[in-house]
PDB file of N, CA and C in Angstrom:
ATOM      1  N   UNK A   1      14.588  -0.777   2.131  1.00  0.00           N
ATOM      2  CA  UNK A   1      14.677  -2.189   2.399  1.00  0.00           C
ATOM      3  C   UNK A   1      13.378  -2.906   2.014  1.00  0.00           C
ATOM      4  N   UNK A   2      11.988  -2.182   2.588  1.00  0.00           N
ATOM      5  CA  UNK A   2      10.845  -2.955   2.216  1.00  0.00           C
ATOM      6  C   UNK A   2      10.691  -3.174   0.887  1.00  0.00           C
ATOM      7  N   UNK A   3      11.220  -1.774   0.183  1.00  0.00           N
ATOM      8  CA  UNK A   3      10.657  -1.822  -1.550  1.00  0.00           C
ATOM      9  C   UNK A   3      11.590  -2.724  -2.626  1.00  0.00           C
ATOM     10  N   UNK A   4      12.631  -3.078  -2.111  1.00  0.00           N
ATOM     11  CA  UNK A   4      13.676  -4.297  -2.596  1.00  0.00           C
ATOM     12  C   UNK A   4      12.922  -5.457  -2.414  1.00  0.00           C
ATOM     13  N   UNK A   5      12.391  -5.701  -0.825  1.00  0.00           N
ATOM     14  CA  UNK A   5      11.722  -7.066  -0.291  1.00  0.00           C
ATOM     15  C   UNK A   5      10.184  -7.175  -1.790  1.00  0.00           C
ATOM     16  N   UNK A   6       9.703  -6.235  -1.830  1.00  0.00           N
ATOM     17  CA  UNK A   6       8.334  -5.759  -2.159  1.00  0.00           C
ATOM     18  C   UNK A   6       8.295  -6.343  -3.484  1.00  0.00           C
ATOM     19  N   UNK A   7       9.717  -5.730  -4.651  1.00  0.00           N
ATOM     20  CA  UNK A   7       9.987  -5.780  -5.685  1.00  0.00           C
ATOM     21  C   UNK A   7      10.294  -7.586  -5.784  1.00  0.00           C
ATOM     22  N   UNK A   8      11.101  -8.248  -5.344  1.00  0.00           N
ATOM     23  CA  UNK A   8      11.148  -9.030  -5.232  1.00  0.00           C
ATOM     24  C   UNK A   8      10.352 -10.488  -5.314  1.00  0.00           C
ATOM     25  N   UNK A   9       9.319 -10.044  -3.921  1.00  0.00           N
ATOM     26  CA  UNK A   9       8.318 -10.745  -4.137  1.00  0.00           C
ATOM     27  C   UNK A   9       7.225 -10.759  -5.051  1.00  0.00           C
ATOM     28  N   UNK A  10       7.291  -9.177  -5.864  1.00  0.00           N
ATOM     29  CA  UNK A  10       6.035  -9.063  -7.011  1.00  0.00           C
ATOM     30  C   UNK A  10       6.664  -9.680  -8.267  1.00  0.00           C
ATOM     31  N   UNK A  11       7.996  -9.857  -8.352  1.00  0.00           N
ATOM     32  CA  UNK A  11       8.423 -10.519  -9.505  1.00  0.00           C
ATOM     33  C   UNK A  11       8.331 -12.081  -9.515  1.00  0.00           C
ATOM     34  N   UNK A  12       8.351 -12.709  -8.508  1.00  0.00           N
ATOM     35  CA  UNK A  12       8.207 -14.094  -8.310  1.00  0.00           C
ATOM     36  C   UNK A  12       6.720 -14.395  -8.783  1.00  0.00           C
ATOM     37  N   UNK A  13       5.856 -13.575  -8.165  1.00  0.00           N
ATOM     38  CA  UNK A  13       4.267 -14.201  -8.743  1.00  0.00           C
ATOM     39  C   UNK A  13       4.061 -13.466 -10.045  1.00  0.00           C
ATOM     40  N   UNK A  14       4.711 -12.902 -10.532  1.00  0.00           N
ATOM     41  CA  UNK A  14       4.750 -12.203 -12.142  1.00  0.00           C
ATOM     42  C   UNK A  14       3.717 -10.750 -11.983  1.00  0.00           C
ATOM     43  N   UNK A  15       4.136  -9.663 -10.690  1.00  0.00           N
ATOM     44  CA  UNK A  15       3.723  -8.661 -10.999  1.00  0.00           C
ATOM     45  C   UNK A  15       4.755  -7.495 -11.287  1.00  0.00           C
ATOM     46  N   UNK A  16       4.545  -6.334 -11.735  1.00  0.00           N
ATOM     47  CA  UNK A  16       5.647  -5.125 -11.794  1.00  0.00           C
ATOM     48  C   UNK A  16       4.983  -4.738 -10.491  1.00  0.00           C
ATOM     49  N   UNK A  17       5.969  -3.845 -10.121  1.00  0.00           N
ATOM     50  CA  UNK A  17       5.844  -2.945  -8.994  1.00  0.00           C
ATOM     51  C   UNK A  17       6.368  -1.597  -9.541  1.00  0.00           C
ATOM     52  N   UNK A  18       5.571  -0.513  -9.248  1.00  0.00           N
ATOM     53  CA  UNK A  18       5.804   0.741  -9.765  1.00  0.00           C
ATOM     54  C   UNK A  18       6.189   1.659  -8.003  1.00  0.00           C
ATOM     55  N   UNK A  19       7.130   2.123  -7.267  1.00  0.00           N
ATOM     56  CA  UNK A  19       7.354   2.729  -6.649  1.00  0.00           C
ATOM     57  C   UNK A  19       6.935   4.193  -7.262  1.00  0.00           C
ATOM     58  N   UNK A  20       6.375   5.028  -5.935  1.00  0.00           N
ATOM     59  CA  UNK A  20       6.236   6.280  -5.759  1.00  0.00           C
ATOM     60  C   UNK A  20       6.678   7.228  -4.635  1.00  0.00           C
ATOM     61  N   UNK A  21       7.272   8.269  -4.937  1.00  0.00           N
ATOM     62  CA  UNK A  21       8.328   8.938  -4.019  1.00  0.00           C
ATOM     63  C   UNK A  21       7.342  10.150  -3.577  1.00  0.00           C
ATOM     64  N   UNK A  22       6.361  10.629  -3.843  1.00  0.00           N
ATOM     65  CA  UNK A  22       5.548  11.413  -3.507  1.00  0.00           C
ATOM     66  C   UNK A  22       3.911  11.760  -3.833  1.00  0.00           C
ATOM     67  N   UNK A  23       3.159  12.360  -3.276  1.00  0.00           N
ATOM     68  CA  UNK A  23       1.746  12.190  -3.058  1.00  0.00           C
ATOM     69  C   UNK A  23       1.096  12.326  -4.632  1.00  0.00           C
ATOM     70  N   UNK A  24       2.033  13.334  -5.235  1.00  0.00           N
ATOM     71  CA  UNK A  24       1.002  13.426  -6.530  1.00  0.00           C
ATOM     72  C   UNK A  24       1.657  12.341  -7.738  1.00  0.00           C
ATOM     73  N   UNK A  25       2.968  11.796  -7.581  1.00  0.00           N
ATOM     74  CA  UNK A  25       3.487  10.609  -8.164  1.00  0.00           C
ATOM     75  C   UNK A  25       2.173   9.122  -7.688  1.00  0.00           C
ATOM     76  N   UNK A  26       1.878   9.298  -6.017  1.00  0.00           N
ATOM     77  CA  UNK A  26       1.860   8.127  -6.353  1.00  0.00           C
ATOM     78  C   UNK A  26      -0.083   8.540  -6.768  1.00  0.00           C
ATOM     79  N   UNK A  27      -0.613   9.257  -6.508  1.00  0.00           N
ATOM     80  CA  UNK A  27      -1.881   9.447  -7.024  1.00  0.00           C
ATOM     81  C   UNK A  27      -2.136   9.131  -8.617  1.00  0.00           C
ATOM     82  N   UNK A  28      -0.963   9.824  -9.428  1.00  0.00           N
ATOM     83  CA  UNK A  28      -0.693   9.898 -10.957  1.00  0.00           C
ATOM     84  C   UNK A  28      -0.572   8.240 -11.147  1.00  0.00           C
ATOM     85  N   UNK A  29      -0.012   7.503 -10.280  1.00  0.00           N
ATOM     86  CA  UNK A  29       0.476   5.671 -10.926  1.00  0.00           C
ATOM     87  C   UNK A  29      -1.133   5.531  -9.991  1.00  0.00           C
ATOM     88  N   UNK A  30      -1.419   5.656  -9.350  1.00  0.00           N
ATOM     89  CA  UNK A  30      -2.892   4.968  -8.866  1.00  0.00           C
ATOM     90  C   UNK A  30      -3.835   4.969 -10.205  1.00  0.00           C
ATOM     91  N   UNK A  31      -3.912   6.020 -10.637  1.00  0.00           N
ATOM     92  CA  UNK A  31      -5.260   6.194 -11.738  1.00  0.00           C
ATOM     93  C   UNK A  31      -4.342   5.143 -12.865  1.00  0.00           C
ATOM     94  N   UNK A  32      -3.360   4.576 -12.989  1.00  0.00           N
ATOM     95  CA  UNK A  32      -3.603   3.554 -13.858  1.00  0.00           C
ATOM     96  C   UNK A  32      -3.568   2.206 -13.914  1.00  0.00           C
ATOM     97  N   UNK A  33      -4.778   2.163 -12.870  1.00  0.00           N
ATOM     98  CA  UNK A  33      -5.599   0.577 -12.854  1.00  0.00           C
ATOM     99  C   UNK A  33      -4.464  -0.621 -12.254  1.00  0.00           C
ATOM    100  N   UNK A  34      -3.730   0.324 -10.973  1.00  0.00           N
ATOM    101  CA  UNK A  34      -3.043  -1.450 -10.244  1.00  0.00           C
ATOM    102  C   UNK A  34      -3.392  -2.752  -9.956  1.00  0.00           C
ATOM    103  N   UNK A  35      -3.138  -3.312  -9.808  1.00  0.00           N
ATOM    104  CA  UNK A  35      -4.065  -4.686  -8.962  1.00  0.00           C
ATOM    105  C   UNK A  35      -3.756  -4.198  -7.495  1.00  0.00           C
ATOM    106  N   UNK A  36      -2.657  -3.378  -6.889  1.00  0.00           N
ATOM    107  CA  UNK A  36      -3.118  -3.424  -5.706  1.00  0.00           C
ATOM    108  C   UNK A  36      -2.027  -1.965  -5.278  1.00  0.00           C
ATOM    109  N   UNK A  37      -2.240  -1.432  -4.422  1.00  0.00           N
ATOM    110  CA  UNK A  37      -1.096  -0.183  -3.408  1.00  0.00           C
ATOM    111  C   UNK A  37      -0.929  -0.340  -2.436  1.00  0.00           C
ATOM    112  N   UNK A  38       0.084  -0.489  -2.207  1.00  0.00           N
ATOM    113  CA  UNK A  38       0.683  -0.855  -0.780  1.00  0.00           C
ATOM    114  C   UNK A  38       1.340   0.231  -0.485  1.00  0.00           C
ATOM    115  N   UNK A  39       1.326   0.710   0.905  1.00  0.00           N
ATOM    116  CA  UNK A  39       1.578   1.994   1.703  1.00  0.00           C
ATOM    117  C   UNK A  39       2.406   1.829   2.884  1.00  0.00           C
ATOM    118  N   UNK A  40       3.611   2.327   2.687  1.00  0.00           N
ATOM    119  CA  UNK A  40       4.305   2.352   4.018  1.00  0.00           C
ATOM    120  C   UNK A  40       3.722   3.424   5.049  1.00  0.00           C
ATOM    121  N   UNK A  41       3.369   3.110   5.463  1.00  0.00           N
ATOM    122  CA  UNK A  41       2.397   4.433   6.426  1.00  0.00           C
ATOM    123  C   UNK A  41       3.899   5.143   7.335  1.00  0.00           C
ATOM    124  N   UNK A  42       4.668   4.621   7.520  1.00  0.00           N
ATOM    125  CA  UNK A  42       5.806   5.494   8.275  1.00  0.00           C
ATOM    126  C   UNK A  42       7.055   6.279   6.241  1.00  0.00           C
ATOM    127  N   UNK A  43       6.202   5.931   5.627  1.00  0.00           N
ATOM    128  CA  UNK A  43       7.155   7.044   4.592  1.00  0.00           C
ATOM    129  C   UNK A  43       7.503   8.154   5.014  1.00  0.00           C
ATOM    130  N   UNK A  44       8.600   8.815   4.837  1.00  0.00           N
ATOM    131  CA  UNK A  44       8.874   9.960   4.950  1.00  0.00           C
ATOM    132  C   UNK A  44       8.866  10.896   3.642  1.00  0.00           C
ATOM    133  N   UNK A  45       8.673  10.704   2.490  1.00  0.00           N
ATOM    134  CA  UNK A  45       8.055  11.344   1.533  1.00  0.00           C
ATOM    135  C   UNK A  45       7.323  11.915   1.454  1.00  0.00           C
ATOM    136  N   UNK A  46       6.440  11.858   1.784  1.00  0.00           N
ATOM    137  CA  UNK A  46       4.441  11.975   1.853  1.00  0.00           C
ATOM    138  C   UNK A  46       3.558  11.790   3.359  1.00  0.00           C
ATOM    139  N   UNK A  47       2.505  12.168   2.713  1.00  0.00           N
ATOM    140  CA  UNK A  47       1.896  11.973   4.059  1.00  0.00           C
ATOM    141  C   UNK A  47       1.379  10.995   3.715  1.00  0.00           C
ATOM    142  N   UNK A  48       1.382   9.898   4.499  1.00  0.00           N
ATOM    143  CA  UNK A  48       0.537   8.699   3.961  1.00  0.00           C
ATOM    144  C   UNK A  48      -1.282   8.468   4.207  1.00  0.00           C
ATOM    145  N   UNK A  49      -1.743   9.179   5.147  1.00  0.00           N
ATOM    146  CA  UNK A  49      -3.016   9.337   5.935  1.00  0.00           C
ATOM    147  C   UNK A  49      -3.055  10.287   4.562  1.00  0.00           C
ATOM    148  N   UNK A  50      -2.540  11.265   4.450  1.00  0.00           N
ATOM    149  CA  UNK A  50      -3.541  11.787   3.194  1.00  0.00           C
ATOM    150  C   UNK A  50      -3.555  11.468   2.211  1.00  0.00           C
ATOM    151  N   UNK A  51      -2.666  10.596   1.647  1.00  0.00           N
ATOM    152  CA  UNK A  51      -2.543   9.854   0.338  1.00  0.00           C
ATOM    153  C   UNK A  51      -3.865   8.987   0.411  1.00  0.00           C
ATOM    154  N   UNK A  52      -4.078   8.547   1.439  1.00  0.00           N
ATOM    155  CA  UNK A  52      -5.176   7.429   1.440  1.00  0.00           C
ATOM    156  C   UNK A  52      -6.246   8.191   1.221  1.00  0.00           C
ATOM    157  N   UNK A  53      -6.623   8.784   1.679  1.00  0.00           N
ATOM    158  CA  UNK A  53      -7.464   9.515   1.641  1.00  0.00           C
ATOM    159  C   UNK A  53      -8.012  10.636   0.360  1.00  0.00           C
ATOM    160  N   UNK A  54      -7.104  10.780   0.014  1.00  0.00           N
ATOM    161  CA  UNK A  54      -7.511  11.058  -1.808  1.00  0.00           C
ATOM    162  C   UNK A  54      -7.309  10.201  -2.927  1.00  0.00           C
ATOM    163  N   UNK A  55      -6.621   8.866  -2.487  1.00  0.00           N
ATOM    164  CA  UNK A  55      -7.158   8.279  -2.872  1.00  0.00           C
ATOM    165  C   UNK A  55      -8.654   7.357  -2.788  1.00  0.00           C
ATOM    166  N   UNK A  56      -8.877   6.983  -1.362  1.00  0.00           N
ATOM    167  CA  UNK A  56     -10.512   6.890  -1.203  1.00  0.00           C
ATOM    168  C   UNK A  56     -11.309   8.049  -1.529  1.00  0.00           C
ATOM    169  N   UNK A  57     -11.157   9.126  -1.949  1.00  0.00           N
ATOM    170  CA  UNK A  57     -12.220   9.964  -2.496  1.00  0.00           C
ATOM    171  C   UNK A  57     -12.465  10.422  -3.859  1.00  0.00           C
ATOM    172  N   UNK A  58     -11.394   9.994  -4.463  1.00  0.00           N
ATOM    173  CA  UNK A  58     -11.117  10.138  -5.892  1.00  0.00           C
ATOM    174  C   UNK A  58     -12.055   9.325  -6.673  1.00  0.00           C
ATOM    175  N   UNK A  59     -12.923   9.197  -7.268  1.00  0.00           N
ATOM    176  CA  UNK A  59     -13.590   8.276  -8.025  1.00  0.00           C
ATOM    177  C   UNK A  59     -12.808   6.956  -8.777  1.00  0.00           C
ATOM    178  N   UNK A  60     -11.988   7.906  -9.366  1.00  0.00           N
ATOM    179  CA  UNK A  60     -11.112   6.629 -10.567  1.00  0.00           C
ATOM    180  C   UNK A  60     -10.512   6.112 -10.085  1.00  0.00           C
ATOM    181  N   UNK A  61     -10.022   5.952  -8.083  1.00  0.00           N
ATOM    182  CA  UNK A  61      -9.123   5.342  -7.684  1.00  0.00           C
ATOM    183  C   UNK A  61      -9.883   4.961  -6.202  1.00  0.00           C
ATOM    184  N   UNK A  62     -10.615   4.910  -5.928  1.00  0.00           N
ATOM    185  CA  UNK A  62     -11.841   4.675  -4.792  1.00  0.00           C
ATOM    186  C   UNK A  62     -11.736   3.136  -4.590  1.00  0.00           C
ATOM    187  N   UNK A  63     -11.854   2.125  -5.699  1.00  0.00           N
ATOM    188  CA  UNK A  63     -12.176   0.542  -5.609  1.00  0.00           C
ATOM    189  C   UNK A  63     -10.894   0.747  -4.941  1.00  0.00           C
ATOM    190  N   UNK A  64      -9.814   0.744  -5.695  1.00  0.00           N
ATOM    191  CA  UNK A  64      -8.468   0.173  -5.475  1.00  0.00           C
ATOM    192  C   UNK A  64      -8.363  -0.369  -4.107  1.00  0.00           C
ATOM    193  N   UNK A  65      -7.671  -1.504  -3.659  1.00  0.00           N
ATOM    194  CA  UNK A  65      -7.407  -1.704  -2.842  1.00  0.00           C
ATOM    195  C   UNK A  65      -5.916  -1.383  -2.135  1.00  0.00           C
ATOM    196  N   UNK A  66      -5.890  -0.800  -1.066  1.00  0.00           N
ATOM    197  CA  UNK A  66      -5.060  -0.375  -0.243  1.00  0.00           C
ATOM    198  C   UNK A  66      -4.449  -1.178   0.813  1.00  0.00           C
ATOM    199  N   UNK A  67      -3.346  -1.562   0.891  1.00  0.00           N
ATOM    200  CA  UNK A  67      -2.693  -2.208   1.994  1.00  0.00           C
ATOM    201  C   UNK A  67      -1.615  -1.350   2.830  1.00  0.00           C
ATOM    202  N   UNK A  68      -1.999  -1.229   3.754  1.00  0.00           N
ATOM    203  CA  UNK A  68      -0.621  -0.450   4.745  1.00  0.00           C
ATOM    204  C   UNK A  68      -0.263  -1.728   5.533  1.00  0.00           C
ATOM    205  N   UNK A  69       1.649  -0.901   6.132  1.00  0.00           N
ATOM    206  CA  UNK A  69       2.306  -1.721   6.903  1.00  0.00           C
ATOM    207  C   UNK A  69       2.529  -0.363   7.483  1.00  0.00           C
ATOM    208  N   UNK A  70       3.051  -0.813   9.199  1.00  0.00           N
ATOM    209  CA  UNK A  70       3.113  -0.099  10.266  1.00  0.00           C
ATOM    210  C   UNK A  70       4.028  -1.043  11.139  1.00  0.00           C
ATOM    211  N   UNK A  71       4.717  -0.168  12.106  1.00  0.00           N
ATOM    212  CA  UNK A  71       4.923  -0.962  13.246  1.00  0.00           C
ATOM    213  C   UNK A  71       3.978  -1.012  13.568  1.00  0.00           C
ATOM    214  N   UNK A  72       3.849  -2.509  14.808  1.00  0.00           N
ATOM    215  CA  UNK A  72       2.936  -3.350  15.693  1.00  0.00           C
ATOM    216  C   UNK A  72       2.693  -2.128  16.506  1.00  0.00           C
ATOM    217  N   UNK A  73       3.567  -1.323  17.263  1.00  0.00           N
ATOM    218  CA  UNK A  73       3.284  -0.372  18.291  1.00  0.00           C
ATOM    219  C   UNK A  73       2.757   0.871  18.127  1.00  0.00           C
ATOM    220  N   UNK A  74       2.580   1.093  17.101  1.00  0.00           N
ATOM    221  CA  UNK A  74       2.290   2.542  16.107  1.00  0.00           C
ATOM    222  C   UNK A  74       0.247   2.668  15.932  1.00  0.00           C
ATOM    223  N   UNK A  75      -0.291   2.361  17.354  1.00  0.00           N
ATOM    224  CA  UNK A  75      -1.860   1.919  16.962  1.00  0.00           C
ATOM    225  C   UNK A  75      -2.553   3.198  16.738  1.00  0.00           C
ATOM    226  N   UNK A  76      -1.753   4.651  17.049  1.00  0.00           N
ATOM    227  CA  UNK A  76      -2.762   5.653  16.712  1.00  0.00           C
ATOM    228  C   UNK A  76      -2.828   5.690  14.937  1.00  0.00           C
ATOM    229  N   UNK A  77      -1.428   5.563  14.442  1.00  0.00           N
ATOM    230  CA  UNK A  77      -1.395   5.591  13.026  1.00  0.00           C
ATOM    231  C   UNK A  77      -2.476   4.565  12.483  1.00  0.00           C
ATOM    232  N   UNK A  78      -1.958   3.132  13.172  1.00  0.00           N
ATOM    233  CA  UNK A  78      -2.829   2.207  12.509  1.00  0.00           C
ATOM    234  C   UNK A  78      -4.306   2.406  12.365  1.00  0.00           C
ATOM    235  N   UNK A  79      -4.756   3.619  13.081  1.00  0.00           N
ATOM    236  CA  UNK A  79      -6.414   3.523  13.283  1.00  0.00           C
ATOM    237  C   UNK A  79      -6.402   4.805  12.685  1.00  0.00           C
ATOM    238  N   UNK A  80      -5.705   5.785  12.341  1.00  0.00           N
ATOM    239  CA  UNK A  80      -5.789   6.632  11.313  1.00  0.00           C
ATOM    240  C   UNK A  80      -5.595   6.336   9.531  1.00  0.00           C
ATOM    241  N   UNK A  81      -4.889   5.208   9.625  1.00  0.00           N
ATOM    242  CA  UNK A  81      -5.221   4.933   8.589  1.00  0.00           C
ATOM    243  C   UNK A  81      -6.501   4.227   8.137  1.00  0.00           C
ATOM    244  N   UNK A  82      -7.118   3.179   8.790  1.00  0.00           N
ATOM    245  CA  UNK A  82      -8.211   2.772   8.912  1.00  0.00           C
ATOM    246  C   UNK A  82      -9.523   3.879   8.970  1.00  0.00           C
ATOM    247  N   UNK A  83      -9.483   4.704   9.563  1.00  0.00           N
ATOM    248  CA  UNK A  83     -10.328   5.742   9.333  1.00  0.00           C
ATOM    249  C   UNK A  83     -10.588   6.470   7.492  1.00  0.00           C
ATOM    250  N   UNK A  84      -8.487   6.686   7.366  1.00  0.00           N
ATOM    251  CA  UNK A  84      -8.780   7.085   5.863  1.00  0.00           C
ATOM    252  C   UNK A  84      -9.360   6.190   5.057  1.00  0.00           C
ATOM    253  N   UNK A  85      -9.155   5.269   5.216  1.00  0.00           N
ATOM    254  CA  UNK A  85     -10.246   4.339   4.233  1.00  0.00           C
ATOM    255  C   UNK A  85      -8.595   3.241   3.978  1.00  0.00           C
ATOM    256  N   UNK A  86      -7.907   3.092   4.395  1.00  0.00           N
ATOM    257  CA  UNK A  86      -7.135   2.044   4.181  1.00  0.00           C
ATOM    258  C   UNK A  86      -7.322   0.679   4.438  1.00  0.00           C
ATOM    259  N   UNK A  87      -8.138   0.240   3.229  1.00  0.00           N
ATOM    260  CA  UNK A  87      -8.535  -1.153   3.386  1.00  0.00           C
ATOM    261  C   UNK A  87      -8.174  -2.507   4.505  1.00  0.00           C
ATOM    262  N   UNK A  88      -6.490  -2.490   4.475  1.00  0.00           N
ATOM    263  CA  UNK A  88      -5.783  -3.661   5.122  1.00  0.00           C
ATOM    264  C   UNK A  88      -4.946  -2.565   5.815  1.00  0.00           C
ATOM    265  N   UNK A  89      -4.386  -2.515   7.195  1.00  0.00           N
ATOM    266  CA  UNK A  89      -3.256  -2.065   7.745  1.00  0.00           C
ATOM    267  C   UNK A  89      -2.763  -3.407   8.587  1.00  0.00           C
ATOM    268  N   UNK A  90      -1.447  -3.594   8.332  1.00  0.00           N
ATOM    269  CA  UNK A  90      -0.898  -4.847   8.828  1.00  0.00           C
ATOM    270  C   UNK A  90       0.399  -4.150   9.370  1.00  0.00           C
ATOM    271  N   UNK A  91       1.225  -5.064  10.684  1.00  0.00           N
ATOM    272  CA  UNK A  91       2.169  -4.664  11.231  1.00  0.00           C
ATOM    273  C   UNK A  91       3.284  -4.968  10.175  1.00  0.00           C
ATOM    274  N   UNK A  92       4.032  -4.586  10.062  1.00  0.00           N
ATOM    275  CA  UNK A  92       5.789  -4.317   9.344  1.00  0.00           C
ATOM    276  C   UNK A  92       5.408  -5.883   9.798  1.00  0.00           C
ATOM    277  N   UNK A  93       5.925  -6.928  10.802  1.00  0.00           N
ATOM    278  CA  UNK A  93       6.464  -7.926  10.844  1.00  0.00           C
ATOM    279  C   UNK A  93       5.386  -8.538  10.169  1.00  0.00           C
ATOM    280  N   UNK A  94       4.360  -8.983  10.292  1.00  0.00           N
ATOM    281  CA  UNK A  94       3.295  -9.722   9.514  1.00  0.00           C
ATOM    282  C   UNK A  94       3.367  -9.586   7.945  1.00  0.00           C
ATOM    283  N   UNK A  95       3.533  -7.955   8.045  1.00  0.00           N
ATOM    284  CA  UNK A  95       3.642  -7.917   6.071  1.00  0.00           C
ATOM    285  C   UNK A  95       4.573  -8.556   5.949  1.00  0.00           C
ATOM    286  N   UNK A  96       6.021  -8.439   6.014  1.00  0.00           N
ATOM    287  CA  UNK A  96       6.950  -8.730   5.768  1.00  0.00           C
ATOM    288  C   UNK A  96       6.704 -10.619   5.276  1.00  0.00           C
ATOM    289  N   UNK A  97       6.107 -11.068   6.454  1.00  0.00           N
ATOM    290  CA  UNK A  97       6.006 -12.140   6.818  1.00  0.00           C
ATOM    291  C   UNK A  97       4.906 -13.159   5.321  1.00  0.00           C
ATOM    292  N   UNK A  98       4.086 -12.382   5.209  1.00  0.00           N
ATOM    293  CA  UNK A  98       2.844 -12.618   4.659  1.00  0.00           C
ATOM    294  C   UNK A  98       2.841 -11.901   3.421  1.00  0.00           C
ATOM    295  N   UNK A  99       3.935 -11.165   2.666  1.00  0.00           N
ATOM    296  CA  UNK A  99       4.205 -10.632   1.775  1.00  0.00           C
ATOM    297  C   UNK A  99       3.342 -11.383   0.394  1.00  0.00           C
ATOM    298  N   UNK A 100       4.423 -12.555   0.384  1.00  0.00           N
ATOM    299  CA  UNK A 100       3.853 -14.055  -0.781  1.00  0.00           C
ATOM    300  C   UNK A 100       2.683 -14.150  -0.888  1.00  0.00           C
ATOM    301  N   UNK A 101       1.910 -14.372   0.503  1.00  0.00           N
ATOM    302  CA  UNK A 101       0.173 -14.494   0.019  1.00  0.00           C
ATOM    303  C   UNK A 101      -0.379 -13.478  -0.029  1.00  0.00           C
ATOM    304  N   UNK A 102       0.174 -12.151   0.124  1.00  0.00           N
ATOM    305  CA  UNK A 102      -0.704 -10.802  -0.338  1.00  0.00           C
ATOM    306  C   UNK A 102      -0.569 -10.948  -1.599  1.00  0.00           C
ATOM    307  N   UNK A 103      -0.030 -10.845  -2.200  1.00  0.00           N
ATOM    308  CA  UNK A 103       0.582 -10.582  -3.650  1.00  0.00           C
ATOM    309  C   UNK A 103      -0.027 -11.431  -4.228  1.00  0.00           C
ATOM    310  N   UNK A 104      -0.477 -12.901  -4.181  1.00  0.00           N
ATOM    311  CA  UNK A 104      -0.265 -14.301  -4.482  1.00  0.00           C
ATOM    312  C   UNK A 104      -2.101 -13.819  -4.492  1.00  0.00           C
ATOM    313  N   UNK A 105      -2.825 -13.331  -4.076  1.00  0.00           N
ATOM    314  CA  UNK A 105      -4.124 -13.104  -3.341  1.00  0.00           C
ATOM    315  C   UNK A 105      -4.623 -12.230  -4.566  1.00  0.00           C
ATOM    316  N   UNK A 106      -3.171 -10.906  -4.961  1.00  0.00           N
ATOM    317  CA  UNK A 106      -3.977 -10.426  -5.979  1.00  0.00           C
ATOM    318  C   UNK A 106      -3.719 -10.865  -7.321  1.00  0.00           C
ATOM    319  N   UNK A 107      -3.073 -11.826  -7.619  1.00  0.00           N
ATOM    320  CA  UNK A 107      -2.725 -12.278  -8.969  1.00  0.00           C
ATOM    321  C   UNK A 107      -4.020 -13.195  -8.777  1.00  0.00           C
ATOM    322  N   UNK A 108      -4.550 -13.990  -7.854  1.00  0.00           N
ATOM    323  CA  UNK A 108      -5.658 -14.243  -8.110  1.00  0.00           C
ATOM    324  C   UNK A 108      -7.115 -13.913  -8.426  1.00  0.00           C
ATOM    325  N   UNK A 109      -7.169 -12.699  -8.114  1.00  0.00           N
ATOM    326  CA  UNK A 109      -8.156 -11.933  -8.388  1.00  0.00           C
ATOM    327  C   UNK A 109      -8.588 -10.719  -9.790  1.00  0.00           C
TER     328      UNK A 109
END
């Protein structure tokens, strides 16, 4: 549901969105220079705490900026991801909410 919402909104401000179904997929689309990764931290694919995390240690993929969504109630995750180095962790309803000006934030940059 999110990655329909996701797709959606990256086509309106004129970005692609490249989905990844697992840790070394989405590591492999990281190293080529996104404007941004967004992380469902409740995926069931992957581990998402360690995705972040090789990606913050990876050199060629270290800048990148990272956005997670979480449930609001989910605060041990939320502060495990924050530990891995996940730049932004935002609740499911806020992303959802605030989708347009994330996106909108990195076409500006």
């Amino acid at each position: 549901m999110f990655a329909v919402k996701i797709q959606d909104a990256a086509k309106r401000v004129g970005l692609d969105v490249t989905l990844a179904k697992t840790e070394d997929e989405a590591v492999g689309k990281a190293k080529q220079n996104p404007s941004l990764i967004i992380v469902d931290l409740n995926t069931t694919g992957l581990n998402s705490i360690e995705l972040i995390k090789k990606l913050k240690t990876d050199e060629s993929t270290r800048s990148f900026h990272i956005v997670g969504f979480v449930s609001h109630v989910q605060t041990d995750l939320r502060k495990q991801a924050q530990e891995a180095g996940c730049d932004e962790v935002i609740p499911r309803s806020a992303f959802s909410q605030n989708l347009p000006a994330i996106l909108n934030r990195t076409v500006a940059t």
